[in-house]
C-alpha atoms as a PDB file:
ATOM      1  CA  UNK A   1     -63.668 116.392  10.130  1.00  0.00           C
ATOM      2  CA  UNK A   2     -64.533 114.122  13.430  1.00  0.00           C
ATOM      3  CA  UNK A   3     -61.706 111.602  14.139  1.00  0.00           C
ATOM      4  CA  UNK A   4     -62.930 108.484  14.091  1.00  0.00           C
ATOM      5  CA  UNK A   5     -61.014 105.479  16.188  1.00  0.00           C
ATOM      6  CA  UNK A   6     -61.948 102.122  16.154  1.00  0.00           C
ATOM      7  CA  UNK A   7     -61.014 100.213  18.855  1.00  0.00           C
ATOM      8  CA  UNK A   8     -60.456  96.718  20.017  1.00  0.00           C
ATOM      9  CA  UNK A   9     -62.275  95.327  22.693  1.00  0.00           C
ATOM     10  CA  UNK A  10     -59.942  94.538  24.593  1.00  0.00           C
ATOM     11  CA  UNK A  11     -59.149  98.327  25.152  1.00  0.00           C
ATOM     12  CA  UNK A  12     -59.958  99.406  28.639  1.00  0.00           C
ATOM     13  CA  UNK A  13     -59.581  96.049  30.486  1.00  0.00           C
ATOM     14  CA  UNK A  14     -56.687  95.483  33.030  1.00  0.00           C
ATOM     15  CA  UNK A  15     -54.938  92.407  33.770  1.00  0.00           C
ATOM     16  CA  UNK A  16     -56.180  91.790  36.923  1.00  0.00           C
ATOM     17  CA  UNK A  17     -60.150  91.489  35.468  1.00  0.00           C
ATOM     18  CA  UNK A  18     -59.047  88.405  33.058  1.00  0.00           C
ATOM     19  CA  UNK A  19     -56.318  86.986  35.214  1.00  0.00           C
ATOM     20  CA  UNK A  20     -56.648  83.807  37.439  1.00  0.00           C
ATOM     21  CA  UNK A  21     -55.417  83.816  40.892  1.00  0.00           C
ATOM     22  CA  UNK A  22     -54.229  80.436  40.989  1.00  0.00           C
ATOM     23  CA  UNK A  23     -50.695  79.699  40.542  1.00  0.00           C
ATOM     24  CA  UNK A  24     -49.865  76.766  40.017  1.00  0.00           C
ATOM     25  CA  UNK A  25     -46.079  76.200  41.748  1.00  0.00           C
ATOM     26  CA  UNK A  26     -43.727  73.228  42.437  1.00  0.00           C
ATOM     27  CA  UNK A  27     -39.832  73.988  43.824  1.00  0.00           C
ATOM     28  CA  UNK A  28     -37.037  74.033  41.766  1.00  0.00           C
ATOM     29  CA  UNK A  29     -36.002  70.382  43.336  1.00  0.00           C
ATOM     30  CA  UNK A  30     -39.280  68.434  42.482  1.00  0.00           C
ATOM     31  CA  UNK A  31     -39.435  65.297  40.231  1.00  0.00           C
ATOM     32  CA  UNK A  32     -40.541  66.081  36.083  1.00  0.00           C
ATOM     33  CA  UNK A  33     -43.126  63.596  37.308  1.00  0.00           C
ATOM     34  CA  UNK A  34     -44.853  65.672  39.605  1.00  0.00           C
ATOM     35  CA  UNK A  35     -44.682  68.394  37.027  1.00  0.00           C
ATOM     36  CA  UNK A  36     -46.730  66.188  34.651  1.00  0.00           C
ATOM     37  CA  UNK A  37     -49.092  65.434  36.983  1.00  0.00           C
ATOM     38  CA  UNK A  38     -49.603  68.623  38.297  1.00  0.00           C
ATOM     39  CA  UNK A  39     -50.125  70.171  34.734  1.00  0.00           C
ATOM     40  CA  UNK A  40     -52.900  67.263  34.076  1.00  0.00           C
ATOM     41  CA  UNK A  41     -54.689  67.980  37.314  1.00  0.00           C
ATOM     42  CA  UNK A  42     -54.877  71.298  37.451  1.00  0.00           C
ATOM     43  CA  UNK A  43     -55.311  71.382  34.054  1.00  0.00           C
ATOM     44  CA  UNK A  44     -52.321  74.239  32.927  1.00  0.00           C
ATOM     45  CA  UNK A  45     -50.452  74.335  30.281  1.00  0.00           C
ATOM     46  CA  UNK A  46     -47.198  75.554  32.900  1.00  0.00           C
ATOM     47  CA  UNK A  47     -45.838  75.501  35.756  1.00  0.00           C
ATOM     48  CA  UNK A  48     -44.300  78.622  37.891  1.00  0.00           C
ATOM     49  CA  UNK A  49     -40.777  77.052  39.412  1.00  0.00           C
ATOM     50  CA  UNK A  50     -40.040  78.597  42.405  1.00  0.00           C
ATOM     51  CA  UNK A  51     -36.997  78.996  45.704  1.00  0.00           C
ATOM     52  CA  UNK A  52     -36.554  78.470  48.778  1.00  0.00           C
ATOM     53  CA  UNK A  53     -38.574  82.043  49.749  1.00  0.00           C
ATOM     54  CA  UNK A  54     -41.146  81.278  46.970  1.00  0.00           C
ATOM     55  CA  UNK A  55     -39.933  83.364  44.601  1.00  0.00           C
ATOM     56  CA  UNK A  56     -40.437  82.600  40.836  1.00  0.00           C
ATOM     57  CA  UNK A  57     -37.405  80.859  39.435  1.00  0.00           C
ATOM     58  CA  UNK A  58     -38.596  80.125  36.029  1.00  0.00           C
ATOM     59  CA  UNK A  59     -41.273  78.523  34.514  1.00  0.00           C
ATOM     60  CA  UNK A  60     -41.669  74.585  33.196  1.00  0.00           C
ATOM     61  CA  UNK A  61     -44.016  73.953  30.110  1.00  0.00           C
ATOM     62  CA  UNK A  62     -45.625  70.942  28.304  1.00  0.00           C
ATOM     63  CA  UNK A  63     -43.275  71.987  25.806  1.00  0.00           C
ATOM     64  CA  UNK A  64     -40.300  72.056  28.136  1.00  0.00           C
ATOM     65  CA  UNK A  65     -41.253  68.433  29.345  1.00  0.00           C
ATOM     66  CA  UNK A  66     -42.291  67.079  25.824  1.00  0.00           C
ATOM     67  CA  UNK A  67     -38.474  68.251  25.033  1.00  0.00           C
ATOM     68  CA  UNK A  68     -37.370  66.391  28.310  1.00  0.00           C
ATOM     69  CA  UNK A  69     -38.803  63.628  26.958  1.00  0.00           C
ATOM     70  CA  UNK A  70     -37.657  63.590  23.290  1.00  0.00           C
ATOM     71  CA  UNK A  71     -33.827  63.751  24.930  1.00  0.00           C
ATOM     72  CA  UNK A  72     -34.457  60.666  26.857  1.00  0.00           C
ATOM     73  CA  UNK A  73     -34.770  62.363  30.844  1.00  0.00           C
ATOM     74  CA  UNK A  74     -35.660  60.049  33.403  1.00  0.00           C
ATOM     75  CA  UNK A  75     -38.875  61.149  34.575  1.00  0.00           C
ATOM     76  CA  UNK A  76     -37.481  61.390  38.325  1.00  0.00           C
ATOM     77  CA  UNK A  77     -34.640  64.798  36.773  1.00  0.00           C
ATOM     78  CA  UNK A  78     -35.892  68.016  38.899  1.00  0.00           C
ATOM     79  CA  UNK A  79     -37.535  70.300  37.133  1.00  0.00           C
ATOM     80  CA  UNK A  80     -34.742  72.902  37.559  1.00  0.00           C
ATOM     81  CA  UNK A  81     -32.981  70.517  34.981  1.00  0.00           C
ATOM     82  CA  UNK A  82     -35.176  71.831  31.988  1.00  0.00           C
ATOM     83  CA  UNK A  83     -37.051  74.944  33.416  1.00  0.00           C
ATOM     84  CA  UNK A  84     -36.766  78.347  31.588  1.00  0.00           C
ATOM     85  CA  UNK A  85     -35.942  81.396  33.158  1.00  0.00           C
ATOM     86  CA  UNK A  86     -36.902  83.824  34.562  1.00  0.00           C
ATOM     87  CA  UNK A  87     -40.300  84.090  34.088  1.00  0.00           C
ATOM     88  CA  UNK A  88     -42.065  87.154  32.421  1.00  0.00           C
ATOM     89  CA  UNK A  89     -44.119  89.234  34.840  1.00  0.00           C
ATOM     90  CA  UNK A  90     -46.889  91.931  34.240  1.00  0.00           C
ATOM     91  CA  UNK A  91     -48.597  94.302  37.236  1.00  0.00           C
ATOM     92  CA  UNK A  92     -52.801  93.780  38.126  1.00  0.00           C
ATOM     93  CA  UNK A  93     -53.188  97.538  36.769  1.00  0.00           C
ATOM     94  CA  UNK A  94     -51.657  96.959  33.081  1.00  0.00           C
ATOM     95  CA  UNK A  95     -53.898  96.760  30.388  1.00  0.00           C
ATOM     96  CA  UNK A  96     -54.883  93.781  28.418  1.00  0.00           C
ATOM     97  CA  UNK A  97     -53.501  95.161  25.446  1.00  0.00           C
ATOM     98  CA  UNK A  98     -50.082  95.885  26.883  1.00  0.00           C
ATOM     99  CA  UNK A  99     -50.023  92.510  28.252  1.00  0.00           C
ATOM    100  CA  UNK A 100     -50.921  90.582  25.095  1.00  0.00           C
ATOM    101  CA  UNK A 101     -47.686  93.240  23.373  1.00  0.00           C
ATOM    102  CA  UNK A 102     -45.405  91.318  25.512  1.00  0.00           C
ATOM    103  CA  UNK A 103     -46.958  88.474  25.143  1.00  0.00           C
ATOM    104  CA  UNK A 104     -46.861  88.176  21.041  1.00  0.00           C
ATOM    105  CA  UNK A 105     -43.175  90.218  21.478  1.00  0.00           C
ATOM    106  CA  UNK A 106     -41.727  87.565  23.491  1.00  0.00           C
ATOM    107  CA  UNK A 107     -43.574  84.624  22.010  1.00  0.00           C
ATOM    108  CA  UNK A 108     -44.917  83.141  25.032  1.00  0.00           C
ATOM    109  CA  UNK A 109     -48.543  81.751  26.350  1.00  0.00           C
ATOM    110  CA  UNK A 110     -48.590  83.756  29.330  1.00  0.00           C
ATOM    111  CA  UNK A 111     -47.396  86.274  32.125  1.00  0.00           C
ATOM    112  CA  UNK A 112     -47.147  86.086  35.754  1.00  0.00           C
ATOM    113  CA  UNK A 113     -48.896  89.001  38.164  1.00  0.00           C
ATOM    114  CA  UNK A 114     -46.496  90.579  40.133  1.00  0.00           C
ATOM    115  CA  UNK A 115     -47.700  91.824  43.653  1.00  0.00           C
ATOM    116  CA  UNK A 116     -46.364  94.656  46.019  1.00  0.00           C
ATOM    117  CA  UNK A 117     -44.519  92.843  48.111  1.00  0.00           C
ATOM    118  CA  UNK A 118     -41.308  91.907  46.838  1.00  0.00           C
ATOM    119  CA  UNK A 119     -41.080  88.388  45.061  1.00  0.00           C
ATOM    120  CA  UNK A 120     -44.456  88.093  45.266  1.00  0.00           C
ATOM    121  CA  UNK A 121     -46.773  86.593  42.729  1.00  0.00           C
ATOM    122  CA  UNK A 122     -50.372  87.119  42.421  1.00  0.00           C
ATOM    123  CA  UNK A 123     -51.765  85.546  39.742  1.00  0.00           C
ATOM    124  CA  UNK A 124     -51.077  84.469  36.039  1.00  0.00           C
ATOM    125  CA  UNK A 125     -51.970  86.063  32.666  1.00  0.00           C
ATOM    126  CA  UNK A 126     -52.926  82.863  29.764  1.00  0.00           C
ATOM    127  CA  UNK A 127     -54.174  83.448  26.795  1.00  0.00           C
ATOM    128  CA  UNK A 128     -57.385  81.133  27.853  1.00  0.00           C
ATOM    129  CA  UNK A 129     -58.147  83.793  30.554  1.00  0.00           C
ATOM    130  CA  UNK A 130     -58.415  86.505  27.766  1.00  0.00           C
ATOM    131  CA  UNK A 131     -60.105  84.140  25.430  1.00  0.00           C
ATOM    132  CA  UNK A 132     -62.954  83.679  28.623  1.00  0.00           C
ATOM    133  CA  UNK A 133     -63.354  86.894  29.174  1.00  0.00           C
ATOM    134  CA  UNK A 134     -63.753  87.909  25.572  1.00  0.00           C
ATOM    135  CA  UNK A 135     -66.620  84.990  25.742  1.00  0.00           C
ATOM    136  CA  UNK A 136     -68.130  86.540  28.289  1.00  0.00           C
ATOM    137  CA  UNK A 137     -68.016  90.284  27.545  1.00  0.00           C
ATOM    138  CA  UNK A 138     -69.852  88.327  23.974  1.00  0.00           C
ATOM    139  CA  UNK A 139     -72.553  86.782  26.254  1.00  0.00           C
ATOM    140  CA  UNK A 140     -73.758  90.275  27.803  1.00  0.00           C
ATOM    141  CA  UNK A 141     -73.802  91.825  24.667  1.00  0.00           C
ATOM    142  CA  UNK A 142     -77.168  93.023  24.075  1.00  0.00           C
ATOM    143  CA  UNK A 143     -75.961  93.644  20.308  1.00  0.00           C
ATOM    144  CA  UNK A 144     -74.593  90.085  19.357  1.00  0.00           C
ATOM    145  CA  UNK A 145     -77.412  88.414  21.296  1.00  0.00           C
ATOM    146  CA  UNK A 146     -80.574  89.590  20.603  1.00  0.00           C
ATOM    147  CA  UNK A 147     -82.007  92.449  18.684  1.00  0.00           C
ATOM    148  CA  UNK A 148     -82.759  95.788  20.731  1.00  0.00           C
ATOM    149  CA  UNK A 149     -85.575  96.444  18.088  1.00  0.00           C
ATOM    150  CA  UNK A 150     -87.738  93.651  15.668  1.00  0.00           C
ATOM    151  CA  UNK A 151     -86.577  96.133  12.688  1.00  0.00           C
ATOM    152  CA  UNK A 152     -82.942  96.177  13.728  1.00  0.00           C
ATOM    153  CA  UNK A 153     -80.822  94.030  12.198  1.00  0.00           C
ATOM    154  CA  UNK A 154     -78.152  91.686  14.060  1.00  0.00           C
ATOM    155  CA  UNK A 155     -74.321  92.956  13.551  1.00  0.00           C
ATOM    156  CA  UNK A 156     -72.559  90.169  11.353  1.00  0.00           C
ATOM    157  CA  UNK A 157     -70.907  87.419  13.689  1.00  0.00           C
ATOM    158  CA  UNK A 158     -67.174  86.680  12.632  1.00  0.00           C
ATOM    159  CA  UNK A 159     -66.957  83.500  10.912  1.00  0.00           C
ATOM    160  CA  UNK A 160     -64.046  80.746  12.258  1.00  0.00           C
ATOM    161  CA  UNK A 161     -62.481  81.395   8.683  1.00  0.00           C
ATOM    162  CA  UNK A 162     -61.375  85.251   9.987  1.00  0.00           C
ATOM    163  CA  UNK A 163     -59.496  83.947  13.059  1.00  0.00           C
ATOM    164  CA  UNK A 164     -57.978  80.569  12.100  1.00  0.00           C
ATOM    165  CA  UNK A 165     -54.669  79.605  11.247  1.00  0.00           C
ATOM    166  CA  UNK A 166     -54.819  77.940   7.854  1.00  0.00           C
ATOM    167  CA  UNK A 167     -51.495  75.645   8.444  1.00  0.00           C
ATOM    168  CA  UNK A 168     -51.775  71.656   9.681  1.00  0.00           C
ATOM    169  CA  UNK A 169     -49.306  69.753  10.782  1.00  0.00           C
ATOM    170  CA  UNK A 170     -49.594  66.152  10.337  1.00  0.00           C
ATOM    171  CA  UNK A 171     -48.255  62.544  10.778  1.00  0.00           C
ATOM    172  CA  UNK A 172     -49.040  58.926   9.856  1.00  0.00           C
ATOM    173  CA  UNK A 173     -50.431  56.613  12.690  1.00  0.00           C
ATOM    174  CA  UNK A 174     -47.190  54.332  11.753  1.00  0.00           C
ATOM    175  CA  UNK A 175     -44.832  57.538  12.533  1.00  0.00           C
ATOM    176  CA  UNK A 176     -42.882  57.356  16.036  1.00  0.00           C
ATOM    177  CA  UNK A 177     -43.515  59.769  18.924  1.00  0.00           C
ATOM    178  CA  UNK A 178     -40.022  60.801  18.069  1.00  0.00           C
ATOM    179  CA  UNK A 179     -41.097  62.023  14.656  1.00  0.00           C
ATOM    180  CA  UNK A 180     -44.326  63.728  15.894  1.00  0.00           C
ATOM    181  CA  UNK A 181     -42.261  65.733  18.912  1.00  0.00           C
ATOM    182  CA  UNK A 182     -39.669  66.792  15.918  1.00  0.00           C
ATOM    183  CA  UNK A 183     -42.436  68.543  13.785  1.00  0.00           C
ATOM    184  CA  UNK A 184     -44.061  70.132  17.220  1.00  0.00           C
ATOM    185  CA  UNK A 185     -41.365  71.286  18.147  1.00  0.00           C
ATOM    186  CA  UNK A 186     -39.808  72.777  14.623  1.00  0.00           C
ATOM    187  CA  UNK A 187     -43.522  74.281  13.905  1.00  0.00           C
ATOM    188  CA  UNK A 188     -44.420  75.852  16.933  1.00  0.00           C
ATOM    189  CA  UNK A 189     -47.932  74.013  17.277  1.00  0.00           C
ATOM    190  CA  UNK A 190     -49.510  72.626  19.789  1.00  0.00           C
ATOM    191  CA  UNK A 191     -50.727  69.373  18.407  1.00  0.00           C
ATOM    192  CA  UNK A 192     -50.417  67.071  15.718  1.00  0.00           C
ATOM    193  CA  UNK A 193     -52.720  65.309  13.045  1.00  0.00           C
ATOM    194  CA  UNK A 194     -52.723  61.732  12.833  1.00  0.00           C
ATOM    195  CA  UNK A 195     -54.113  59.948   9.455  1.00  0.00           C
ATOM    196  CA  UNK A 196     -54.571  56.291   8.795  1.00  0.00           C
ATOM    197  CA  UNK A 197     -53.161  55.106   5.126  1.00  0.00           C
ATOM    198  CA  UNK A 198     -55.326  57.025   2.712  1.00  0.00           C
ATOM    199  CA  UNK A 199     -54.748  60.090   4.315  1.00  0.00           C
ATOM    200  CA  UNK A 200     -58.051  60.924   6.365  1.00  0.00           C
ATOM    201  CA  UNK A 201     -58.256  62.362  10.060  1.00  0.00           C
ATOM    202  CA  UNK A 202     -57.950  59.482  12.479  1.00  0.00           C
ATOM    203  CA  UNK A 203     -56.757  61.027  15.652  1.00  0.00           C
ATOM    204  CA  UNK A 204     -54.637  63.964  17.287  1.00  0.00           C
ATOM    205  CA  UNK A 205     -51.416  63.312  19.342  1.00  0.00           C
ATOM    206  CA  UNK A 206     -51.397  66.888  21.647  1.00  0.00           C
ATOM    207  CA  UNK A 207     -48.243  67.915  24.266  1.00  0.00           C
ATOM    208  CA  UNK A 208     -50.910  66.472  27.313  1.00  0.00           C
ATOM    209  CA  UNK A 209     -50.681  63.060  25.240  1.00  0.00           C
ATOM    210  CA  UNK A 210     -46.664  62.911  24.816  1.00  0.00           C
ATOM    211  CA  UNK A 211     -47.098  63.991  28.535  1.00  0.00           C
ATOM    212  CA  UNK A 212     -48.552  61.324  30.135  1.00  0.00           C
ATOM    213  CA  UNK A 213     -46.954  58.985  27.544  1.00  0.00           C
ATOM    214  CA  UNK A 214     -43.379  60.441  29.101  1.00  0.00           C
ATOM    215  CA  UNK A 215     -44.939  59.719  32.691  1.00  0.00           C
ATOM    216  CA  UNK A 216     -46.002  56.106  31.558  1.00  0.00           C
ATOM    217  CA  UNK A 217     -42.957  55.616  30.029  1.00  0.00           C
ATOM    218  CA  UNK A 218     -44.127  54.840  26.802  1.00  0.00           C
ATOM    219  CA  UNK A 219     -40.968  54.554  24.536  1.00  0.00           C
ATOM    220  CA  UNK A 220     -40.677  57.434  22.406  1.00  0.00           C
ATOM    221  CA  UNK A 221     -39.919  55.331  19.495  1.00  0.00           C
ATOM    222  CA  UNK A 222     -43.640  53.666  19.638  1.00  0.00           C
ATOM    223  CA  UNK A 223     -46.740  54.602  16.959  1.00  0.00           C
ATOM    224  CA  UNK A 224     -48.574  57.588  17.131  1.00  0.00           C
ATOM    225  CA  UNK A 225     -51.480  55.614  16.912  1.00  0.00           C
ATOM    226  CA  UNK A 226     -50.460  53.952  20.584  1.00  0.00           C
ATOM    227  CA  UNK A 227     -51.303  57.813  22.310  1.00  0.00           C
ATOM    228  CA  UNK A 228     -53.344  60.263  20.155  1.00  0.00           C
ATOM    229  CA  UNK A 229     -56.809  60.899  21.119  1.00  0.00           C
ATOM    230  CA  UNK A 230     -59.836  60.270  18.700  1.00  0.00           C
ATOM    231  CA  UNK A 231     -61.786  61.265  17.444  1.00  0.00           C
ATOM    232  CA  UNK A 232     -60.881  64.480  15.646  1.00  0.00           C
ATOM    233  CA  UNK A 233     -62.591  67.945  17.024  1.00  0.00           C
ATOM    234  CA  UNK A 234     -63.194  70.178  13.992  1.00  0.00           C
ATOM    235  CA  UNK A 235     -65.402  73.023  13.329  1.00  0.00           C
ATOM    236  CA  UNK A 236     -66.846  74.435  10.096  1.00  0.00           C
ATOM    237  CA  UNK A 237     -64.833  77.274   9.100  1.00  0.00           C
ATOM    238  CA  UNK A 238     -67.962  79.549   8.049  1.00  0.00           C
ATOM    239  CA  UNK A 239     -69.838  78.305  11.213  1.00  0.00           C
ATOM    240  CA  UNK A 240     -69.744  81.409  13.571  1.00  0.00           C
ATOM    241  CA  UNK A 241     -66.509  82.046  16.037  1.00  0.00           C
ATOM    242  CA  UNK A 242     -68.801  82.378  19.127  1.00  0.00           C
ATOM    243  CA  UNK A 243     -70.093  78.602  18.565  1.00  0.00           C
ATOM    244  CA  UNK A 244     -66.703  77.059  18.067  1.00  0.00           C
ATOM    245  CA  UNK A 245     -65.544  78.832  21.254  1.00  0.00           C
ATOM    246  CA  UNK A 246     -68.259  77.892  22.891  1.00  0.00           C
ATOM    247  CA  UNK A 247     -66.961  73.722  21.875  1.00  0.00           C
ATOM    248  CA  UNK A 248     -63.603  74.865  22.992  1.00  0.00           C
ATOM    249  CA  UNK A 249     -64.873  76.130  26.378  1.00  0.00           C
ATOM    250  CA  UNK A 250     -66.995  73.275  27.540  1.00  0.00           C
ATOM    251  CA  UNK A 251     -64.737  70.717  25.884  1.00  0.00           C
ATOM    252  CA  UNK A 252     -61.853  72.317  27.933  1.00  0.00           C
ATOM    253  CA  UNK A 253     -59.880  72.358  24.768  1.00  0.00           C
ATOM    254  CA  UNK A 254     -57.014  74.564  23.649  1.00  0.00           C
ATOM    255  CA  UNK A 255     -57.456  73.697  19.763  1.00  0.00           C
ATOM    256  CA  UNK A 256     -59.861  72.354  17.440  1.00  0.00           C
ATOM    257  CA  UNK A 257     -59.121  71.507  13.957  1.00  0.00           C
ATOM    258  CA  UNK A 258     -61.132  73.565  10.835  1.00  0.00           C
ATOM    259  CA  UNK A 259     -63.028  72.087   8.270  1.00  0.00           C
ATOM    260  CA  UNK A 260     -64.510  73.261   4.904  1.00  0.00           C
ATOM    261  CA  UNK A 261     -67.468  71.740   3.003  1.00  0.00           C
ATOM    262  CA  UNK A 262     -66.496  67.979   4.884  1.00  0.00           C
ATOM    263  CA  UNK A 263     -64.923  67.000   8.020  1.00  0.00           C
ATOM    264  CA  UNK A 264     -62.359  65.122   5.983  1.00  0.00           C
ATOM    265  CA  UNK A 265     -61.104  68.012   3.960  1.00  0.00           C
ATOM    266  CA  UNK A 266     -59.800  70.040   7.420  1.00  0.00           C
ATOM    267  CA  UNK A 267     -57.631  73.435   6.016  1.00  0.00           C
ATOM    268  CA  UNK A 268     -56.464  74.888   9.412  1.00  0.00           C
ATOM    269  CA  UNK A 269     -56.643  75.278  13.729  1.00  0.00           C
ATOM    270  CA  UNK A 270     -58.550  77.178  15.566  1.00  0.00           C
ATOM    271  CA  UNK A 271     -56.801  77.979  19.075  1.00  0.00           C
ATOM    272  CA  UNK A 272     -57.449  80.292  22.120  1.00  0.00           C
ATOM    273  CA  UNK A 273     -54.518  82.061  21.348  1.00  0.00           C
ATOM    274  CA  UNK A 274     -55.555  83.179  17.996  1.00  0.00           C
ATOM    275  CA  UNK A 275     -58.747  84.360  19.025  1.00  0.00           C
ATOM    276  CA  UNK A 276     -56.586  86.211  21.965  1.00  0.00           C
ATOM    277  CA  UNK A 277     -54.475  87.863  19.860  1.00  0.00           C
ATOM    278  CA  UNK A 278     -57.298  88.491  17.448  1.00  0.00           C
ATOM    279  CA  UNK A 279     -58.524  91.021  20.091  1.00  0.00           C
ATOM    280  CA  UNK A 280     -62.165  91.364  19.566  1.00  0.00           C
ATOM    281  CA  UNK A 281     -65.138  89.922  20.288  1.00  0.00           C
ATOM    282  CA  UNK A 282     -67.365  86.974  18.409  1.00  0.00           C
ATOM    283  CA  UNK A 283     -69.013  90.012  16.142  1.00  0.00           C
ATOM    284  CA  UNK A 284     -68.800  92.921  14.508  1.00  0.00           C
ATOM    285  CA  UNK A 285     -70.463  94.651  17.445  1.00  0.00           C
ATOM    286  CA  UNK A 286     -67.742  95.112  19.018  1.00  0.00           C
ATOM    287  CA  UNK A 287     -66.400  97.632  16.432  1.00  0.00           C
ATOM    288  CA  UNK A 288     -69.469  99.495  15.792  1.00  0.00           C
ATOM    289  CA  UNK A 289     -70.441  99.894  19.597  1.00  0.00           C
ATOM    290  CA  UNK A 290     -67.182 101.210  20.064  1.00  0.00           C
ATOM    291  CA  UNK A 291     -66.382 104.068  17.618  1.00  0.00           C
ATOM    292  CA  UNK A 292     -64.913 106.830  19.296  1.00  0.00           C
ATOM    293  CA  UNK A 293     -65.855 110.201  17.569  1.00  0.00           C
ATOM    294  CA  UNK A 294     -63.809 112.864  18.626  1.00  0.00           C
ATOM    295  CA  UNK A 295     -64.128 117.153  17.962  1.00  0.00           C
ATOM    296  CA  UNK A 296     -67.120 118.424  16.179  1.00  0.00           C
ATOM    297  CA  UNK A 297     -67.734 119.470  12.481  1.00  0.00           C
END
């Protein structure tokens, strides 16, 4: 009997062909205010903290800050104050798939690219950087794009319903900042809902809000409604994955809410780091172009 293997498409690919060469860096001794700014400018999600001879320290994250806030930090505390350390490092030559293992094992967003020289860091590992260059391996596809043949059928596109995580967490517009960092922070997600009193969709308070709400020094006992961003991004959750990446990409989003049937009655989130760790492409091309027959009859 032939051995048949299906693989991921992910399989193959080395860090160094998704990873960004940009790292974004502040020392250990600079304000949480330049931390926040530097996030929102560069547009990261973390920061690598590093010494005197450059060397990577530990790592400061919207989360780390959004907690810096919540305890009431003056927004001039260094960032060694809150940092976590020592960051998590992969090598340019590792495979994708070895790199998102330690990613999911640790349960962290990313990994830093060590270089030969000693201390050295070379890039970073996110899961947006996989997510892209899923999106584009999807793009070349001659399968998922167009048909090679007009008899031959298209493979079936993954629907936003395969890849989503069917949980919401959500808050009144009345509720404090305090309340909404509390439920991010006890449910490991990224952002929050905000509904007005009926209970529809108004808005969505994310970490960048409570960010620059922390550098504004907004108190954290004001209304959600006072920082979340409206309206609410959502996607149909049998519309196809490759179109509601596609909104994620050019929106420069990390999340988008999922609807089903109406845009008020949202059942889950979509985020890069589930279709990361879903580890295949926006169809079912990617399994059936990749079936790995092995011995004979």
């Amino acid at each position: 009997m032939p051995i048949i293997a299906y693989q991921n498409v992910l399989q193959g690919l080395t860090v160094q062909e998704a990873m960004r060469r940009q790292v974004v860096h502040l020392p250990q001794d600079a304000p949480l205010e330049q931390a926040v700014r530097f996030c929102i400018k560069y547009k990261v999600n973390a920061l690598l903290i590093t010494g005197e001879r450059q060397e990577g320290l530990g790592v400061v994250s919207k989360t780390d800050l959004m907690g810096a806030y919540y305890a009431g930090l003056p927004i001039s505390s260094f960032c060694n104050a809150v940092m976590v350390g020592p960051p998590l490092f992969c090598r340019a030559e590792e495979t994708l798939d070895a790199a998102l293992d330690t990613m999911r094992r640790h349960r962290v967003h990313r990994l830093y690219v060590r270089g030969e020289a000693p201390g050295r860091v070379v890039g970073v590992l996110a899961y947006p950087d996989i997510v892209g260059l899923l999106y584009r391996y999807c793009l070349n596809c001659q399968k998922s794009i167009r048909r090679k043949s007009g008899s031959e059928p298209l493979p079936d596109r993954f629907q936003v319903r395969e890849v989503m995580t069917p949980e919401i967490y959500g808050r009144r517009e009345d509720d404090s900042l305090q309340q909404v960092m509390e439920g991010l922070a006890a449910y490991r997600f990224g952002a929050v809902l905000i509904r007005d009193g009926e209970g529809a969709p108004l808005g969505v308070v994310s970490k960048t809000d409570l960010i620059l709400a922390y550098k504004h020094e907004v108190p954290a006992t004001a209304p959600a409604r006072e920082v979340m961003t409206a309206p609410v991004q959502a996607v149909d959750a049998g519309g196809a994955l490759v179109d509601a990446l596609k909104t994620m990409i050019f929106a420069d989003v990390h999340r988008v809410f999922v609807y089903q049937e109406s845009p008020r009655n949202l059942v889950g989130t979509l985020s890069l780091s589930d279709v990361a760790r879903f580890r295949s492409g926006t169809c079912r091309a990617c399994l059936i172009s990749r079936i790995k027959i092995e011995g004979g009859p």
